[in-house]
Structure formats: C-alpha cells, structure tokens
Protein backbone atom coordinates (compact mmCIF):
# COMPACT_ATOMS: atom_id res chain seq x y z
CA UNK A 1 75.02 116.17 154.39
CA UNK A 2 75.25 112.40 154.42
CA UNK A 3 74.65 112.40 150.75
CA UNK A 4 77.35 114.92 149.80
CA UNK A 5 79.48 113.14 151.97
CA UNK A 6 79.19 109.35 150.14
CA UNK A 7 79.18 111.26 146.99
CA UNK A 8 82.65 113.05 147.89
CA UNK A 9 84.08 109.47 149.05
CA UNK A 10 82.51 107.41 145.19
CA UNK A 11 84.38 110.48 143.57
CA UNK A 12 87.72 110.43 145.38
CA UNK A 13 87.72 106.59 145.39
CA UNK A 14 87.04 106.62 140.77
CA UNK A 15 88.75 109.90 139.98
CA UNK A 16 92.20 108.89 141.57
CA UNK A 17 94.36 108.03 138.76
CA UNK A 18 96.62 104.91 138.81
CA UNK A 19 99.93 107.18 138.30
CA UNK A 20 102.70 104.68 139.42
CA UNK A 21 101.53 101.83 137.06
CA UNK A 22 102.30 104.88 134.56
CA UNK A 23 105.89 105.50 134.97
CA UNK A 24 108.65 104.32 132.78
CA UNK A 25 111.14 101.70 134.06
CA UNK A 26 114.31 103.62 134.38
CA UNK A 27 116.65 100.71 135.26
CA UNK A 28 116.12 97.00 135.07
CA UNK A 29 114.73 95.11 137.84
CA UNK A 30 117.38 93.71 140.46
CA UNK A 31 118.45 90.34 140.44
CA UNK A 32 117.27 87.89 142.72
CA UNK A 33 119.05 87.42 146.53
CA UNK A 34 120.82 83.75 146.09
CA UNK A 35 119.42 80.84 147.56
CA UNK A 36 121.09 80.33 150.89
CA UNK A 37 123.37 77.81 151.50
CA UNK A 38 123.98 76.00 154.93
CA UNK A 39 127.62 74.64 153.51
CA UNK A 40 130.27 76.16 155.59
CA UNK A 41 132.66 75.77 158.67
CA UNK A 42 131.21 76.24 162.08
CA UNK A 43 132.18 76.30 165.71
CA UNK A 44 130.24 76.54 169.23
CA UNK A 45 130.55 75.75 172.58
CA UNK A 46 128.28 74.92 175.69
CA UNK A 47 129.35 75.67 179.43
CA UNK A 48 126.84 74.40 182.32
CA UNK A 49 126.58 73.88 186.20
CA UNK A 50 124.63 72.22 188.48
CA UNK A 51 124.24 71.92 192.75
CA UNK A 52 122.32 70.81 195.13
CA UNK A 53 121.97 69.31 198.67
CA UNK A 54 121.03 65.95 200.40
CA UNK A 55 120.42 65.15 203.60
CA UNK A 56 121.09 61.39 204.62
CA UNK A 57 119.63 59.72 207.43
CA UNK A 58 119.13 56.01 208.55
CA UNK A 59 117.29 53.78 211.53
CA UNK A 60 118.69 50.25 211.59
CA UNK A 61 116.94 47.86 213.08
CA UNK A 62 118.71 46.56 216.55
CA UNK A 63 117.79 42.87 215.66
CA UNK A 64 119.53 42.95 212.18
CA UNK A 65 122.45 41.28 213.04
CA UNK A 66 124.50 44.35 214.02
CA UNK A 67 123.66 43.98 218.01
CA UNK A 68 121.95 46.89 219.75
CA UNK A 69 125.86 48.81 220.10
CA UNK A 70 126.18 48.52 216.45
CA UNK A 71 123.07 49.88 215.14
CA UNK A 72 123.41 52.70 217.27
CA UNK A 73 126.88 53.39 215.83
CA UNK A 74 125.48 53.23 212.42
CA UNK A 75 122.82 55.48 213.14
CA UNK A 76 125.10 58.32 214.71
CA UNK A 77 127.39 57.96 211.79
CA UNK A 78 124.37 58.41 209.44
CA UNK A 79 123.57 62.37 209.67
CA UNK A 80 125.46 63.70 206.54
CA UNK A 81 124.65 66.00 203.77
CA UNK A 82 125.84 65.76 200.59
CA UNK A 83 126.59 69.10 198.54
CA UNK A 84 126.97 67.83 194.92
CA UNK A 85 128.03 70.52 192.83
CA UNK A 86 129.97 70.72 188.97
CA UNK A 87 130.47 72.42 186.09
CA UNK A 88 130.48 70.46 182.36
CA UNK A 89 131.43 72.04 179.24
CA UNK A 90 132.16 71.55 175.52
CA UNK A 91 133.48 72.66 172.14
CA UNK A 92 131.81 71.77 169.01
CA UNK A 93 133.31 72.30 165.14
CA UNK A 94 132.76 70.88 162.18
CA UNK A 95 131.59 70.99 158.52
CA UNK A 96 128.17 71.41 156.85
CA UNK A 97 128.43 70.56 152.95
CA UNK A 98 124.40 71.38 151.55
CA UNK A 99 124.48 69.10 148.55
CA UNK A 100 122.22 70.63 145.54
CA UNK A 101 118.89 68.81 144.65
CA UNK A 102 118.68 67.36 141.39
CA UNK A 103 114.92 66.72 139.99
CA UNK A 104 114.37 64.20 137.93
CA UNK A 105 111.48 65.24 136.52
CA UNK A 106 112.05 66.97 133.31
C-alpha cells in the first residue's frame, strides 16, 4: 500500500503539466506604480494635558533667627497642596519639496 501510494505521489508530482507558462500574453504587461514622492503640502496638530498634586510641608528650626512665635507661624502656614494642571497645544504646516537624486556614475 505504501508503495502504490509514493508511486501515485512521483506520478502526480512529473505528469502535471506546466499549463500557465503555456498561455499567450493577451495584453501587455502593466506599467510600473510611480516612485513615491514625499513633495507636497501638509498640516497637523498636537493637543495635550497634564495634572497632578503636591503636598507641601515644612519644620523650621526655632533657633533660626525667626524666634520660637515665628517658626511656629511659618509652620502653620506651610500645609498646602498644589494642584498643577494645563493643557498645551499646537498647529503644524508646511512644505516638503523631495529633490530627485542625480548619480554621477555613468
């Protein structure tokens, strides 16, 4: 069986005829796609965010030449957060002119 079957597989793999390579050429081949070409006009823009929080804290020392009444008012005054937060954005346009190369080689 294992003979019939490799002998079945030789045949099908020689007796198949090479029937496209055969055909006529009915129309001529298409021309190639141009090159492509970055010149041109172009336009974009860009939109972004950011936000965030910090917390600010300080200990002054007493003996740092704000007196014991003044260091303490500093550092009840300290506690704040900050909440930093914006948005940024931006238009771009301009030009792109792709220059042929020219070999010099001949």
């Amino acid at each position: 069986m294992k003979k019939l079957a490799n002998v079945i597989a030789i045949a099908a793999l020689i007796g198949t005829p090479a029937l496209a390579a055969d055909m006529a050429v009915k129309a001529p081949p298409p021309t190639p796609a141009p090159v492509s070409s970055w010149t041109g006009w172009y336009v974009g823009a860009n939109v972004g965010g950011h936000w965030g929080t910090d917390k600010i804290t300080t200990t002054t020392d007493a003996g740092g030449g704000f007196g014991p009444d003044g260091a303490a008012a500093i550092d009840a005054a300290s506690p704040i957060s900050l909440r930093p937060e914006g948005v940024i954005g931006g238009v771009q346009a301009g030009y792109n002119w792709q220059v042929k190369y020219l070999s010099l080689r001949s």
